[in-house]
C-alpha atoms as a PDB file:
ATOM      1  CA  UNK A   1      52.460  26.917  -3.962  1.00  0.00           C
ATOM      2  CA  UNK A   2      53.922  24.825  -0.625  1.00  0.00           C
ATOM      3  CA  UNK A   3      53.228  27.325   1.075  1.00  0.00           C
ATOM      4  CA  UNK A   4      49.583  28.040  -0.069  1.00  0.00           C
ATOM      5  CA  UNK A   5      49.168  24.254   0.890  1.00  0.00           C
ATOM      6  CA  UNK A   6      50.797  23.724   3.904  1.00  0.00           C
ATOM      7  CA  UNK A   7      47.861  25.047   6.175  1.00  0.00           C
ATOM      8  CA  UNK A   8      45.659  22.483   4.636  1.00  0.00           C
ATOM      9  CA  UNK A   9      48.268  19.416   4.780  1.00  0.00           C
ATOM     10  CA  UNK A  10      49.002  20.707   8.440  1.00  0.00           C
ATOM     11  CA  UNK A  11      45.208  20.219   8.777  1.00  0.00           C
ATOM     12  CA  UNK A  12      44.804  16.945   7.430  1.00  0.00           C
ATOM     13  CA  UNK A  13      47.741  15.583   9.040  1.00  0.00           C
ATOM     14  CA  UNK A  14      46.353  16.474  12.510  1.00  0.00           C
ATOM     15  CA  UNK A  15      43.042  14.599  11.593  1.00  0.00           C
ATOM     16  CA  UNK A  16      44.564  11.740  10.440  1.00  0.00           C
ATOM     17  CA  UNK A  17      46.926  11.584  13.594  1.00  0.00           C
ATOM     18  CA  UNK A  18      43.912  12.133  15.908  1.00  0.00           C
ATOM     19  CA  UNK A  19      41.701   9.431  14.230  1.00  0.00           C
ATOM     20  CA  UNK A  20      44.416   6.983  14.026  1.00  0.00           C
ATOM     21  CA  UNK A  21      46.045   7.455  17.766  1.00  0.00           C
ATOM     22  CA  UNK A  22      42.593   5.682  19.145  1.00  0.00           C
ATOM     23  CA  UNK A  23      43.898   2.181  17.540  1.00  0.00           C
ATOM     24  CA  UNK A  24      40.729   0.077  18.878  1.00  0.00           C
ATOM     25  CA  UNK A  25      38.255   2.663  18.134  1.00  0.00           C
ATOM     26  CA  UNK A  26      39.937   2.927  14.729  1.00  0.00           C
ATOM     27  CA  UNK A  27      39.727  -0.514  13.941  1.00  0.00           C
ATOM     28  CA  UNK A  28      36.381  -1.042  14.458  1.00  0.00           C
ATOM     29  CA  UNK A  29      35.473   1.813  11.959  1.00  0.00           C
ATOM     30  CA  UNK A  30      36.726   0.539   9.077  1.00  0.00           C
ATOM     31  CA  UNK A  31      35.255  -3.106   9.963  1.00  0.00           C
ATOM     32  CA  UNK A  32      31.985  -1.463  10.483  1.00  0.00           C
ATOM     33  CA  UNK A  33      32.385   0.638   7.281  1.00  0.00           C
ATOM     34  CA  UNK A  34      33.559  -2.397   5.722  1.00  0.00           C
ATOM     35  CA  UNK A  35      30.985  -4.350   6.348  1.00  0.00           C
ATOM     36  CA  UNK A  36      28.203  -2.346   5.249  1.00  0.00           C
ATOM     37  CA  UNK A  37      30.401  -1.945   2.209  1.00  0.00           C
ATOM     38  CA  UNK A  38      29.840  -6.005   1.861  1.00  0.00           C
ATOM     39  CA  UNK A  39      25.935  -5.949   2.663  1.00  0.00           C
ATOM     40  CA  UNK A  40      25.634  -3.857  -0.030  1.00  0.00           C
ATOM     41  CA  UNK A  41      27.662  -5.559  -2.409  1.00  0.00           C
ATOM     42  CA  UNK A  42      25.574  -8.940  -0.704  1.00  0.00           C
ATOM     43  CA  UNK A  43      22.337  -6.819  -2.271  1.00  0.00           C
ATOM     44  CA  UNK A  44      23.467  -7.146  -5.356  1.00  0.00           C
ATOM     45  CA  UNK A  45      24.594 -10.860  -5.192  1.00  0.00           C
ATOM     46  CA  UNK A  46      21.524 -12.013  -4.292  1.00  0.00           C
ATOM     47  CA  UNK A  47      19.286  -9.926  -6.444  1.00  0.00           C
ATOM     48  CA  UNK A  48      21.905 -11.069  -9.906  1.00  0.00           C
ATOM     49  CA  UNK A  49      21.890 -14.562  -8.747  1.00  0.00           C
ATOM     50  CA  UNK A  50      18.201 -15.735  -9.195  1.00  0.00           C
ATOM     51  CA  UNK A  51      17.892 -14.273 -12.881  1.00  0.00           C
ATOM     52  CA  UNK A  52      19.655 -14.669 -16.060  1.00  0.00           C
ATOM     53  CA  UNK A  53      20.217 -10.840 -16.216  1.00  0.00           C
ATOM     54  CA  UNK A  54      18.598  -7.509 -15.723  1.00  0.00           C
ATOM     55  CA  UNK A  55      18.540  -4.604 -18.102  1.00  0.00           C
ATOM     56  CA  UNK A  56      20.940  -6.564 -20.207  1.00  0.00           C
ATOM     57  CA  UNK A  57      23.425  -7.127 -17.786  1.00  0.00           C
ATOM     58  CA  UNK A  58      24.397 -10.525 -15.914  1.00  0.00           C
ATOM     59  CA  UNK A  59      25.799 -11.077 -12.666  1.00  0.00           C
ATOM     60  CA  UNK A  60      29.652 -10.669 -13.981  1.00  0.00           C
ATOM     61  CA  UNK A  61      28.811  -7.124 -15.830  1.00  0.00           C
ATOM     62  CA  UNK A  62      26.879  -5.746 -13.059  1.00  0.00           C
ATOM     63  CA  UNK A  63      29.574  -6.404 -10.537  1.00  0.00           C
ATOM     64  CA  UNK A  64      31.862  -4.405 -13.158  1.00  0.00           C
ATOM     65  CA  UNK A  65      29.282  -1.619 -12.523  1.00  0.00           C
ATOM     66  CA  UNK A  66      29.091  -1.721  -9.224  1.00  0.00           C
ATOM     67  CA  UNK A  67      33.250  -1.752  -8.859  1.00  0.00           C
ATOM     68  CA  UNK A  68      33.660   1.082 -11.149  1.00  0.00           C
ATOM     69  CA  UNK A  69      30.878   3.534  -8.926  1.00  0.00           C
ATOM     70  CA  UNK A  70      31.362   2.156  -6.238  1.00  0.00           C
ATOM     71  CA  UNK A  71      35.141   2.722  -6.286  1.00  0.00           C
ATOM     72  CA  UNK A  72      34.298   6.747  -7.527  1.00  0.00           C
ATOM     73  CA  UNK A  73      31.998   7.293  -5.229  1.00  0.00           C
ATOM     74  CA  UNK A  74      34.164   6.329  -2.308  1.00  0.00           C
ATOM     75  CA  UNK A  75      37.398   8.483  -3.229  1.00  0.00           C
ATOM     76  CA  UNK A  76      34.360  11.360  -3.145  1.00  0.00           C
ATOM     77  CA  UNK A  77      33.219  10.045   0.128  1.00  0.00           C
ATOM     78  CA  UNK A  78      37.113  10.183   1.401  1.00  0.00           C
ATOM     79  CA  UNK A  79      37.892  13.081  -0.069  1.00  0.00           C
ATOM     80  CA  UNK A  80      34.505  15.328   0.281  1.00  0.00           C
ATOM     81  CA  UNK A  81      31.508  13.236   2.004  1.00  0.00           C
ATOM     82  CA  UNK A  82      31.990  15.534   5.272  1.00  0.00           C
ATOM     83  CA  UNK A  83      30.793  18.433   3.098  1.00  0.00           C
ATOM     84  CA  UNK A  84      27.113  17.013   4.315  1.00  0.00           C
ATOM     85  CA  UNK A  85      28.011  18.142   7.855  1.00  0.00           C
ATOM     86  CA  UNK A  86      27.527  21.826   6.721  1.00  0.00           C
ATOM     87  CA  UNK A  87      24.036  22.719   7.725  1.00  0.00           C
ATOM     88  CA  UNK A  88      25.160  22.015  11.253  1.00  0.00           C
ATOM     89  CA  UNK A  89      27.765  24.658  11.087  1.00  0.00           C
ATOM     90  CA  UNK A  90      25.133  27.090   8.921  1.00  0.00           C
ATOM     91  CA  UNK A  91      22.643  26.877  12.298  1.00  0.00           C
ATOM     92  CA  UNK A  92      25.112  26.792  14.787  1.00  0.00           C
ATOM     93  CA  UNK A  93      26.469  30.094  13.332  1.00  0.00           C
ATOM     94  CA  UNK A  94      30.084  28.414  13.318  1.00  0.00           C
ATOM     95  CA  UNK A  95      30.388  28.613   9.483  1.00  0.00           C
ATOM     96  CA  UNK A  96      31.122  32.226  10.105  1.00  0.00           C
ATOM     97  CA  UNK A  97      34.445  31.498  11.434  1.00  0.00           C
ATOM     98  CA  UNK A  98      35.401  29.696   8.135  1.00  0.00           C
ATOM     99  CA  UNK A  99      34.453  32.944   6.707  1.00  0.00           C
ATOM    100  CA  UNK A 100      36.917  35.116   8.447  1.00  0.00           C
ATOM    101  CA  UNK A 101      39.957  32.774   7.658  1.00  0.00           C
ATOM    102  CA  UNK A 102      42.106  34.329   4.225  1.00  0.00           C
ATOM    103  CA  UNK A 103      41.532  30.831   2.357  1.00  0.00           C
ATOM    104  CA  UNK A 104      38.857  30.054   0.216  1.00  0.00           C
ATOM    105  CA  UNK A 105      35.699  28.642   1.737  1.00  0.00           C
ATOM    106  CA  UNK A 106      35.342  25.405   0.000  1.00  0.00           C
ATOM    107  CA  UNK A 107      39.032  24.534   0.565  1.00  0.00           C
ATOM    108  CA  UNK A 108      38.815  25.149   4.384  1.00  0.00           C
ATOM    109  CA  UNK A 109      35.479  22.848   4.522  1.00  0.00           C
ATOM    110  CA  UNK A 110      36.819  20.148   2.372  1.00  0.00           C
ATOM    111  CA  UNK A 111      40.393  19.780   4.603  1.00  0.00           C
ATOM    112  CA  UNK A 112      38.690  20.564   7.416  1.00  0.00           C
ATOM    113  CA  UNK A 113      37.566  17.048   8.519  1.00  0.00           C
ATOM    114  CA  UNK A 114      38.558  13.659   6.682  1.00  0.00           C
ATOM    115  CA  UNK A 115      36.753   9.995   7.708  1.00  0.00           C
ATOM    116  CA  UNK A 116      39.710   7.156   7.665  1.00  0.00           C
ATOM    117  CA  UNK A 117      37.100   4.997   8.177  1.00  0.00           C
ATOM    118  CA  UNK A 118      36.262   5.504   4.451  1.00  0.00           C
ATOM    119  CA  UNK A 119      39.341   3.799   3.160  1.00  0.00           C
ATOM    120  CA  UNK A 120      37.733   0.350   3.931  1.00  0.00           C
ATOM    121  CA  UNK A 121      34.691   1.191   1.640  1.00  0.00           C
ATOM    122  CA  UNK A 122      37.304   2.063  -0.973  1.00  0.00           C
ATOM    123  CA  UNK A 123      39.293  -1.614  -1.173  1.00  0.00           C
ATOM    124  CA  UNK A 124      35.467  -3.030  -1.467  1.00  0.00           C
ATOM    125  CA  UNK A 125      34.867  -1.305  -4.302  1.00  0.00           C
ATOM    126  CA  UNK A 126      38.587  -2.264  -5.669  1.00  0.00           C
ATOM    127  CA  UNK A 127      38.292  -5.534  -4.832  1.00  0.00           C
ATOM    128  CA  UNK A 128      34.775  -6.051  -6.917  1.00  0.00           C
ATOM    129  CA  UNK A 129      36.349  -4.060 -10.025  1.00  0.00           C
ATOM    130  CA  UNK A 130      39.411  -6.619 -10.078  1.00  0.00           C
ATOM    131  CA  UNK A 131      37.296  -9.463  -9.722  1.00  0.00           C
ATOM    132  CA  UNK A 132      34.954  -7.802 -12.169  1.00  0.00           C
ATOM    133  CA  UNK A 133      37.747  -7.288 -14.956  1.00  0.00           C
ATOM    134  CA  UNK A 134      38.471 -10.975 -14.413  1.00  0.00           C
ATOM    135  CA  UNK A 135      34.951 -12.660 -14.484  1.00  0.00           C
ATOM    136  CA  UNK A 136      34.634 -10.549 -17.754  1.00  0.00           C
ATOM    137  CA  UNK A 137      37.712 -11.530 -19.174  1.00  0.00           C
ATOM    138  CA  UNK A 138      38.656  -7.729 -20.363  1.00  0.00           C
ATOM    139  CA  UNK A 139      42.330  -7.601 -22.248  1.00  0.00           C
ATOM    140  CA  UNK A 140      43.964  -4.820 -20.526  1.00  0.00           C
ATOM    141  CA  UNK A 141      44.918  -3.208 -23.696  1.00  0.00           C
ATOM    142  CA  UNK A 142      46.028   0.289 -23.318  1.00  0.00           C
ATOM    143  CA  UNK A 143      42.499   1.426 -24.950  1.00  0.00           C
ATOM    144  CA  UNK A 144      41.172  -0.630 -22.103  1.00  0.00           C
ATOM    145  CA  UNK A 145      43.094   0.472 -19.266  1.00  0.00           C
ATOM    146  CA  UNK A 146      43.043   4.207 -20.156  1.00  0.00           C
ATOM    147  CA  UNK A 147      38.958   4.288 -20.524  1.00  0.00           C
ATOM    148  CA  UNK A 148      39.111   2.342 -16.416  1.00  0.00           C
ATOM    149  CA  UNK A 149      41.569   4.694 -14.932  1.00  0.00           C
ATOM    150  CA  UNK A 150      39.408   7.825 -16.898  1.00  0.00           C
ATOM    151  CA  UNK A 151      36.256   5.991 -15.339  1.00  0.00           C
ATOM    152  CA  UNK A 152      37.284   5.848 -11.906  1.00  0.00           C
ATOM    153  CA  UNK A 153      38.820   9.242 -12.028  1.00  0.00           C
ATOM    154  CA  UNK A 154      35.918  10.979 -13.765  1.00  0.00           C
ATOM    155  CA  UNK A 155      33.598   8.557 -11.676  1.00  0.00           C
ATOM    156  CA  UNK A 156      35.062  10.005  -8.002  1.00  0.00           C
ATOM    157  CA  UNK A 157      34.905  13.323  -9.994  1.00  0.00           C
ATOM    158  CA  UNK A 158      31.319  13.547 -10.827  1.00  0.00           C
ATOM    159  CA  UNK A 159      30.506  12.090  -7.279  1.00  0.00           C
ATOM    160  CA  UNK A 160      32.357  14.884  -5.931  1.00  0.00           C
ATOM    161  CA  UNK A 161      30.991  17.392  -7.898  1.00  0.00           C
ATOM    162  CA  UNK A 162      27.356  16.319  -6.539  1.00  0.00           C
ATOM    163  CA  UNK A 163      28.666  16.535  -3.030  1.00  0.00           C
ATOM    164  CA  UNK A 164      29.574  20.336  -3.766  1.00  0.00           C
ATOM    165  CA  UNK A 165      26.482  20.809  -4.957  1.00  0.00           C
ATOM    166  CA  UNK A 166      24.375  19.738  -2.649  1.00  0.00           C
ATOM    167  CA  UNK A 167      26.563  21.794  -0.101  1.00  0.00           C
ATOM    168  CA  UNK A 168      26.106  25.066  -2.151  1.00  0.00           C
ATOM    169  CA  UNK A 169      22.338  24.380  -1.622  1.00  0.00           C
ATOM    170  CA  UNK A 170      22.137  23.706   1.978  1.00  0.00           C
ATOM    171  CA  UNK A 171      22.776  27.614   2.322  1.00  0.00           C
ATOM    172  CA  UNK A 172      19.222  28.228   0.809  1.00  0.00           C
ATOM    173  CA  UNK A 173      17.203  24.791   2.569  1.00  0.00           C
ATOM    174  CA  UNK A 174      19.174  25.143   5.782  1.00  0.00           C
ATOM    175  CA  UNK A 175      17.504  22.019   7.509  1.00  0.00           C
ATOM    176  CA  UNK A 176      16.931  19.723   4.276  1.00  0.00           C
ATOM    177  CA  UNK A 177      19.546  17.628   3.857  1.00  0.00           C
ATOM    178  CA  UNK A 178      17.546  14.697   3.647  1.00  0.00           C
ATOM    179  CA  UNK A 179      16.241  16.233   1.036  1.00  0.00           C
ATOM    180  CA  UNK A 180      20.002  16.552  -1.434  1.00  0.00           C
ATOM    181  CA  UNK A 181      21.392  13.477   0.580  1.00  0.00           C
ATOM    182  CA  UNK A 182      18.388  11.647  -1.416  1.00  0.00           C
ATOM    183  CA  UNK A 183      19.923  12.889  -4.504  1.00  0.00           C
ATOM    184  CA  UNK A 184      23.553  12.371  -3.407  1.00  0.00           C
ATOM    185  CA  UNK A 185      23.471   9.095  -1.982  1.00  0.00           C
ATOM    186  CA  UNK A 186      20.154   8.106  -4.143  1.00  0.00           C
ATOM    187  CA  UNK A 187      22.552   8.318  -6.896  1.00  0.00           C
ATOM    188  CA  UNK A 188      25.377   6.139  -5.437  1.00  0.00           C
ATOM    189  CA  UNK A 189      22.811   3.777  -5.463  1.00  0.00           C
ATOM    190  CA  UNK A 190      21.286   4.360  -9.181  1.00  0.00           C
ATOM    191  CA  UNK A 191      24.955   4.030  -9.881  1.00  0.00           C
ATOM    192  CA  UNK A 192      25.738   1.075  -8.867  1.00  0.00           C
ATOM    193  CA  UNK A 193      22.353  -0.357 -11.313  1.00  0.00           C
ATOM    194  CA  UNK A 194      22.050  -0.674 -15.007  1.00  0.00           C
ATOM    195  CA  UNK A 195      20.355   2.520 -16.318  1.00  0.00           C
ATOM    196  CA  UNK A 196      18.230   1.044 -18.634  1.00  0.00           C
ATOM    197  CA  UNK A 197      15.469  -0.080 -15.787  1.00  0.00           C
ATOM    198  CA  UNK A 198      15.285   3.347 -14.584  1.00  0.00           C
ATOM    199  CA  UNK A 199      11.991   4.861 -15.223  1.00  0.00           C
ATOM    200  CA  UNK A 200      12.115   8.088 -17.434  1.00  0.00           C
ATOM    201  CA  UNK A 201      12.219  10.494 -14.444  1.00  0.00           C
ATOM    202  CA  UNK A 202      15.316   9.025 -13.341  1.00  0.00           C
ATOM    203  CA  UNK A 203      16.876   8.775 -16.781  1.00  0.00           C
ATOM    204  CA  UNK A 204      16.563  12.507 -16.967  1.00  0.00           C
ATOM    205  CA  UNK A 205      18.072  13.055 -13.044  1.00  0.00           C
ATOM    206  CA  UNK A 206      20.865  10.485 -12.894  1.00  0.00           C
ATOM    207  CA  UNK A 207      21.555  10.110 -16.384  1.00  0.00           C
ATOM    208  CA  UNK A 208      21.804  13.808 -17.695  1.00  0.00           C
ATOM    209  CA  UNK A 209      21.197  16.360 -14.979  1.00  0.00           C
ATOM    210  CA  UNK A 210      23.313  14.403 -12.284  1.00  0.00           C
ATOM    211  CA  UNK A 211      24.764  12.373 -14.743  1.00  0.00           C
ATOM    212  CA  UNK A 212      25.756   9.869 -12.244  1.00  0.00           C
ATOM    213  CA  UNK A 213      25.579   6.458 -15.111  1.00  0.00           C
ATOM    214  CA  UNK A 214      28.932   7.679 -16.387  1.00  0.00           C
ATOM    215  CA  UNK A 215      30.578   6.675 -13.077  1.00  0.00           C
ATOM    216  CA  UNK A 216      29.778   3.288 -13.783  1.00  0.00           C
ATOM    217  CA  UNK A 217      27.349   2.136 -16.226  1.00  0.00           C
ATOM    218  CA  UNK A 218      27.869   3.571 -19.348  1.00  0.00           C
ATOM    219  CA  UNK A 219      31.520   2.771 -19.239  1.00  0.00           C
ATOM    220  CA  UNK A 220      30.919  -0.365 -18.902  1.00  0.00           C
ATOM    221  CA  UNK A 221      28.966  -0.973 -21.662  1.00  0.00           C
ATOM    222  CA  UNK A 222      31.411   0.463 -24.153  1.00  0.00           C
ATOM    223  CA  UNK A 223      34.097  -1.283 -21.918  1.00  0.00           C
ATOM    224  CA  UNK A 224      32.061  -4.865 -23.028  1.00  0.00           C
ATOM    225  CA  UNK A 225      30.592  -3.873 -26.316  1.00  0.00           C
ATOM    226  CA  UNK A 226      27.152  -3.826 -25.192  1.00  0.00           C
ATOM    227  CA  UNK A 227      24.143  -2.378 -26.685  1.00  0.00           C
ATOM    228  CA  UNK A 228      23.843   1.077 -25.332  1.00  0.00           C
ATOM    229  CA  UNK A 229      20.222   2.789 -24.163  1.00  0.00           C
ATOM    230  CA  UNK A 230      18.507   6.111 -25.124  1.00  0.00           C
ATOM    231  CA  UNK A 231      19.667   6.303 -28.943  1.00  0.00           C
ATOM    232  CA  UNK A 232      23.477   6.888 -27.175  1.00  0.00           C
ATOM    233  CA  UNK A 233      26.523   5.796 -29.473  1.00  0.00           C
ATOM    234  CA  UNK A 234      28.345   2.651 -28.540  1.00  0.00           C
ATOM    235  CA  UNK A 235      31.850   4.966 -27.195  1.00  0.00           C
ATOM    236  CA  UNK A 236      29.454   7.166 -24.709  1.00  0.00           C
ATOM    237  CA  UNK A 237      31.739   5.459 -21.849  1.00  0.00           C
ATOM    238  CA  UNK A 238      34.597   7.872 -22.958  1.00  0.00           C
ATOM    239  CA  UNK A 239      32.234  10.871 -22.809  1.00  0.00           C
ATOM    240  CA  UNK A 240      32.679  10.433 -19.004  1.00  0.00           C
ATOM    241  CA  UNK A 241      35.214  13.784 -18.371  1.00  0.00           C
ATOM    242  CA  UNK A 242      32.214  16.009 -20.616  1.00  0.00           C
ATOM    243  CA  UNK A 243      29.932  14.588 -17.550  1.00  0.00           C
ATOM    244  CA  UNK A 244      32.516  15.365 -14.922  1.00  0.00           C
ATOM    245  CA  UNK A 245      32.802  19.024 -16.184  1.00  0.00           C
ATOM    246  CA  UNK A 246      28.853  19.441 -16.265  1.00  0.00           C
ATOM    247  CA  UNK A 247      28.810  18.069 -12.859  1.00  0.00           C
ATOM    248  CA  UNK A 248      31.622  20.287 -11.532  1.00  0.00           C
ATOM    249  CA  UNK A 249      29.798  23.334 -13.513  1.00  0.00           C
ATOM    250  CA  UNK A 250      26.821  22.926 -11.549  1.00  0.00           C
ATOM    251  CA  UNK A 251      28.679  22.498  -8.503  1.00  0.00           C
ATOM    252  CA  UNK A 252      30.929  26.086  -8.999  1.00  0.00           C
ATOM    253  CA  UNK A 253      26.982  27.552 -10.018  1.00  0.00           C
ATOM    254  CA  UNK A 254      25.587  26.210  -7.000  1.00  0.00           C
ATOM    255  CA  UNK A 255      28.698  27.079  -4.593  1.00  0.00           C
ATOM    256  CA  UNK A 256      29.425  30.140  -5.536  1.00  0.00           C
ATOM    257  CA  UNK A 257      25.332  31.510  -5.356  1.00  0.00           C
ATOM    258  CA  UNK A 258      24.724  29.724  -1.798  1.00  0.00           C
ATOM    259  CA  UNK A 259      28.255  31.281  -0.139  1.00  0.00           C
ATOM    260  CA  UNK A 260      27.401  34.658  -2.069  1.00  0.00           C
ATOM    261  CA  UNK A 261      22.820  34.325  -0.846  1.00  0.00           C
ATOM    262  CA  UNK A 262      24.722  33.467   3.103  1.00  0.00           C
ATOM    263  CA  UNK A 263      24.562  36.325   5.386  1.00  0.00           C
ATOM    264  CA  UNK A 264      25.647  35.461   8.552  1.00  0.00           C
ATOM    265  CA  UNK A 265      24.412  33.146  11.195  1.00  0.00           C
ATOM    266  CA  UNK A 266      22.883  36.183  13.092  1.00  0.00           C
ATOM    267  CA  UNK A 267      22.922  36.290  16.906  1.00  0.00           C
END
């Protein structure tokens, strides 16, 4: 198994060296990528703080939403995000050489790039779910604390998942990616938003066919014993790892049809 691995680790470890030996240029990343992490955490500050509540939720619950998917979705933006790079590769033909490498596709792509910069949009998100738990008052029972970790790690799953997904499609749409970005980043955003203002278009995309409201808003509902939406029972927050493996089965589906439909870059 080390050795399997070590071609990948030796990978990442040159990234993270050449990222990291530019100390100025490195800096300013993760302030940049820190503050848009704050402007849109400042969205929804302001939005919370001239109502009582929306969809049910106040200001102290929605931040609990928003630190919960916001948190997921960065780990998947760490870990995966550069898989939205891949269309340049499919029409520059360079994809091919990915191809002729003995080590599965999607594990060449995935440790083939990795954005430090990231890491700063991760302690945002941490830093709202602490101050979340507190301004909520949850006990950290062990019920508690196992349905947060399983959140989060279900959460960065699911986000994951959709990054895979939209990958596997990019071999069909070629020069689209606006087009799954909308879906992949759309749904950070519907994410980090109570589900029960969506309209019924979006309660059927990002709550059952992306099923992006278990990386952050159901959770928290049956985290604070709130009234739950769409007939759904009050523990739906710990059907979050059922959503993860949807997610992830619709990635493999989509992955494994787009790499199998590819042909070459021709030329």
């Amino acid at each position: 198994m080390a050795d399997r691995l070590r071609p990948y680790t030796a990978m990442l470890s040159a990234r993270v060296r050449a990222q990291s030996s530019y100390r100025a240029n490195f800096a300013l990343d993760l302030i940049s990528s820190l503050l848009v992490g704050f402007v849109e955490l400042a969205e929804v500050w302001v939005l919370y703080r001239t109502v009582d509540g929306i969809g049910g939720l106040d200001l102290s619950a929605v931040l609990l939403v928003f630190g919960l998917s916001d948190t997921a979705f960065s780990v998947a933006d760490l870990l995966v995000g550069h898989l939205d790079t891949l269309p340049r590769y499919l029409r520059a033909g360079t994809f091919d050489v990915f191809c002729l490498r003995p080590q599965p596709l999607l594990a060449q792509l995935v440790t083939s790039d990795i954005s430090l910069r990231r890491v700063s949009r991760i302690a945002v998100g941490l830093t709202v779910l602490i101050g979340s738990l507190i301004a909520n008052d949850i006990a950290l029972t062990p019920g508690h604390c196992l349905l947060l970790l399983m959140a989060v790690l279900t959460g960065a799953a699911i986000c994951a998942g959709v990054f895979v997904a939209a990958a596997g499609v990019q071999f069909f749409l070629i020069d689209a990616a606006e087009m799954t970005n909308s879906i992949v980043y759309g749904g950070r955003y519907a994410a980090t938003q109570p589900g029960s203002v969506w309209n019924r278009p979006l309660i059927a995309v990002f709550g059952f066919a992306v099923p992006m409201a278990f990386a952050g808003y159901l959770p928290t509902l049956t985290l604070l014993d709130l009234p739950t939406p769409w007939n759904l029972p009050s523990w739906v927050g710990w059907l979050a790892p059922l959503a993860a493996v949807w997610t992830w089965a619709l990635a493999a589906l989509a992955w494994r049809t787009g790499t199998r439909h590819y042909q070459g870059g021709g030329g």
